[in-house]
Protein backbone atom coordinates (compact mmCIF):
# COMPACT_ATOMS: atom_id res chain seq x y z
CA UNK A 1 4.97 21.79 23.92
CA UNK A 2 2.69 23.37 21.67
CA UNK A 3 1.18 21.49 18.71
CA UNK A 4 3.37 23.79 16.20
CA UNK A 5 6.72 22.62 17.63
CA UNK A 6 6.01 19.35 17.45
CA UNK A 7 8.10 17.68 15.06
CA UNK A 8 7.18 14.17 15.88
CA UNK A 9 4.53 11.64 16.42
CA UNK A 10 4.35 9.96 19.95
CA UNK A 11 4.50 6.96 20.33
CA UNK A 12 0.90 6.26 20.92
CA UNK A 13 0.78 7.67 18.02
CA UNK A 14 2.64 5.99 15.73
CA UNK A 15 1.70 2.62 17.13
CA UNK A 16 -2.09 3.76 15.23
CA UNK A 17 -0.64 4.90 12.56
CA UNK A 18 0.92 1.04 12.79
CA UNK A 19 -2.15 -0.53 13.13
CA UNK A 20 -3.43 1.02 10.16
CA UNK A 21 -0.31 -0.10 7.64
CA UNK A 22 -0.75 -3.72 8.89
CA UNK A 23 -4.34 -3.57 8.19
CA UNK A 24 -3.43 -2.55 4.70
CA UNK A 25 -0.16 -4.87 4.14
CA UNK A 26 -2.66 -7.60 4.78
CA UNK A 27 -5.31 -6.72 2.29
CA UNK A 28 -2.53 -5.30 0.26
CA UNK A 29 -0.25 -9.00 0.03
CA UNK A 30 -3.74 -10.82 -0.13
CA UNK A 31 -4.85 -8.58 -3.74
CA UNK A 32 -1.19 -9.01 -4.90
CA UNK A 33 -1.28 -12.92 -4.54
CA UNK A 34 -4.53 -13.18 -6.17
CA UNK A 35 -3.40 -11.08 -9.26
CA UNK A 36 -0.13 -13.06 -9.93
CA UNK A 37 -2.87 -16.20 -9.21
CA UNK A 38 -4.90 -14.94 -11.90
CA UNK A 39 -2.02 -13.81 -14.13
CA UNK A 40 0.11 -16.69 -14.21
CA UNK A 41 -3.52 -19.15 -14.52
CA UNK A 42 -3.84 -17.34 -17.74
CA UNK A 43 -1.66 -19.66 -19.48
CA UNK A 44 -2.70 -22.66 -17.48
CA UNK A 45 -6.14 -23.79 -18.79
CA UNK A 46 -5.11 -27.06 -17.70
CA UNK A 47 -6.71 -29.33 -15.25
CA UNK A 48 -7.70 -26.29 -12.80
CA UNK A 49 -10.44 -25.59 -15.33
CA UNK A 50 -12.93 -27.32 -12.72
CA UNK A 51 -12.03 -25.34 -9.43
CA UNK A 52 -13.81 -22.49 -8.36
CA UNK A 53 -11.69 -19.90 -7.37
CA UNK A 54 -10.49 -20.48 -11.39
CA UNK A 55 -13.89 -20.31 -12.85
CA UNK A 56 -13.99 -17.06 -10.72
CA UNK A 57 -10.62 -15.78 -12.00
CA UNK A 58 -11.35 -17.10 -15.39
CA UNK A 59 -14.76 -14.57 -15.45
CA UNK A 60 -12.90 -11.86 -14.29
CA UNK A 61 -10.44 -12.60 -17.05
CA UNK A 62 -12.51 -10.92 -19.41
CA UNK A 63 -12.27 -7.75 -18.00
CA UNK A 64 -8.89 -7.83 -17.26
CA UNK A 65 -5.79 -8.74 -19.94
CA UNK A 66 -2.64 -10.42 -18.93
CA UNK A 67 -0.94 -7.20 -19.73
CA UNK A 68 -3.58 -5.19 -17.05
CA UNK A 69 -3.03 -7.81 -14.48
CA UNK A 70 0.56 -7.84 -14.91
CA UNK A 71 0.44 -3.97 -14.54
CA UNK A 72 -1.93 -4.69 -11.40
CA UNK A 73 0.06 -6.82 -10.13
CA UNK A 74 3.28 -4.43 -10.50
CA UNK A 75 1.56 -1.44 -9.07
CA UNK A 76 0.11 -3.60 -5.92
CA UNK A 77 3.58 -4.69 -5.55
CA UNK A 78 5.07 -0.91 -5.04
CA UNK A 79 2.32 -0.53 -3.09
CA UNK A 80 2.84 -3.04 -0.51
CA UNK A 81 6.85 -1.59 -0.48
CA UNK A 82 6.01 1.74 0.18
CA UNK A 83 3.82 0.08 3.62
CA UNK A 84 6.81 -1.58 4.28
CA UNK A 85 9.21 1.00 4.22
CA UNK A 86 6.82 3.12 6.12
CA UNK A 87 7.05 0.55 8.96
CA UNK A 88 10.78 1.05 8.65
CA UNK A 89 10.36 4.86 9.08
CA UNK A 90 7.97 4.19 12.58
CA UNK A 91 10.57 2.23 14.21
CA UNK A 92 13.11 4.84 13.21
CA UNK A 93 11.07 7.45 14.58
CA UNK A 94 11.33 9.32 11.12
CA UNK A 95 7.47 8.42 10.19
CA UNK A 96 4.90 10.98 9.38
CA UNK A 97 7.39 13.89 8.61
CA UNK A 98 8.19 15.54 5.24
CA UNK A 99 11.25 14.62 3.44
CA UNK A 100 11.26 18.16 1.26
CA UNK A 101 10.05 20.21 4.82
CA UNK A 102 10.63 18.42 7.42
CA UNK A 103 7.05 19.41 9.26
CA UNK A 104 4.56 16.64 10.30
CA UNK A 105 2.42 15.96 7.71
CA UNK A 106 -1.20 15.86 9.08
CA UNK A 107 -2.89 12.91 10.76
CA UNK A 108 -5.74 13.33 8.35
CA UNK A 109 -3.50 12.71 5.01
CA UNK A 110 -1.31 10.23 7.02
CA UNK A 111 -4.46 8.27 7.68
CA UNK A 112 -5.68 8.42 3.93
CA UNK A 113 -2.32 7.98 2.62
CA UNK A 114 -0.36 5.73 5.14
CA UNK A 115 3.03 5.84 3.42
CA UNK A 116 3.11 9.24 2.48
CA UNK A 117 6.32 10.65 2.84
CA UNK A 118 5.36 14.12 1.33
CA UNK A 119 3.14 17.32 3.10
CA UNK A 120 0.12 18.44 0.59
CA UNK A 121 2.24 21.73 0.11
CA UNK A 122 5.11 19.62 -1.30
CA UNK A 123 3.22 17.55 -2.99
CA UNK A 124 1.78 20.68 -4.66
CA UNK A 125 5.23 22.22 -5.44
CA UNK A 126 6.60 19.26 -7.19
């Protein structure tokens, strides 16, 4: 079978492209609970005043509003459901192929971009 009728990943494959996602869902959950950390310590200046991880958070609260780290937060979220459902789509088989053409979409962009459920040419059509 030639690489052009190929229409889906092995399994070999896919169990990479697995290894990469769970890589990134752990990073991905660990950011997440240290943004709601910092945004819900915002309003609690309370007796954690003295740890470190807060005097850390509380510096880093002057780059970042609670509005910014709510948006964080909410962004980092999607993100982390868009790895999931990608794990969804590698036990159905259905990962790594377009939804608008139904061709693979590259092992270079799927690598980038684990979750991508779009090719670059229907990403550029949209």
């Amino acid at each position: 079978m030639s690489q052009h009728e190929k229409n889906r990943y092995s399994a070999e494959e896919l169990q990479e492209f697995k290894e990469i996602i769970d890589t990134k869902l752990e990073e991905a959950r660990r950011d997440y609970d240290l943004l709601k950390a910092a945004f819900s310590n915002k309003d609690d200046h309370g007796t954690d005043d003295t740890s470190p991880t807060f005097k850390l958070l509380e510096e880093g609260s002057d780059v970042l509003s609670k509005e910014e780290t709510g948006q964080l937060a909410a962004r980092q979220k999607k993100f982390i459901e868009s790895l999931e459902a990608a794990l969804v789509r590698i036990q159905n088989n259905t990962y790594g192929i377009c939804r608008v053409t139904g061709k693979l979409i590259p092992k270079e962009r799927l690598r980038i971009v684990p979750h991508a459920t779009l090719s670059i040419e229907a990403k550029n059509q949209q």
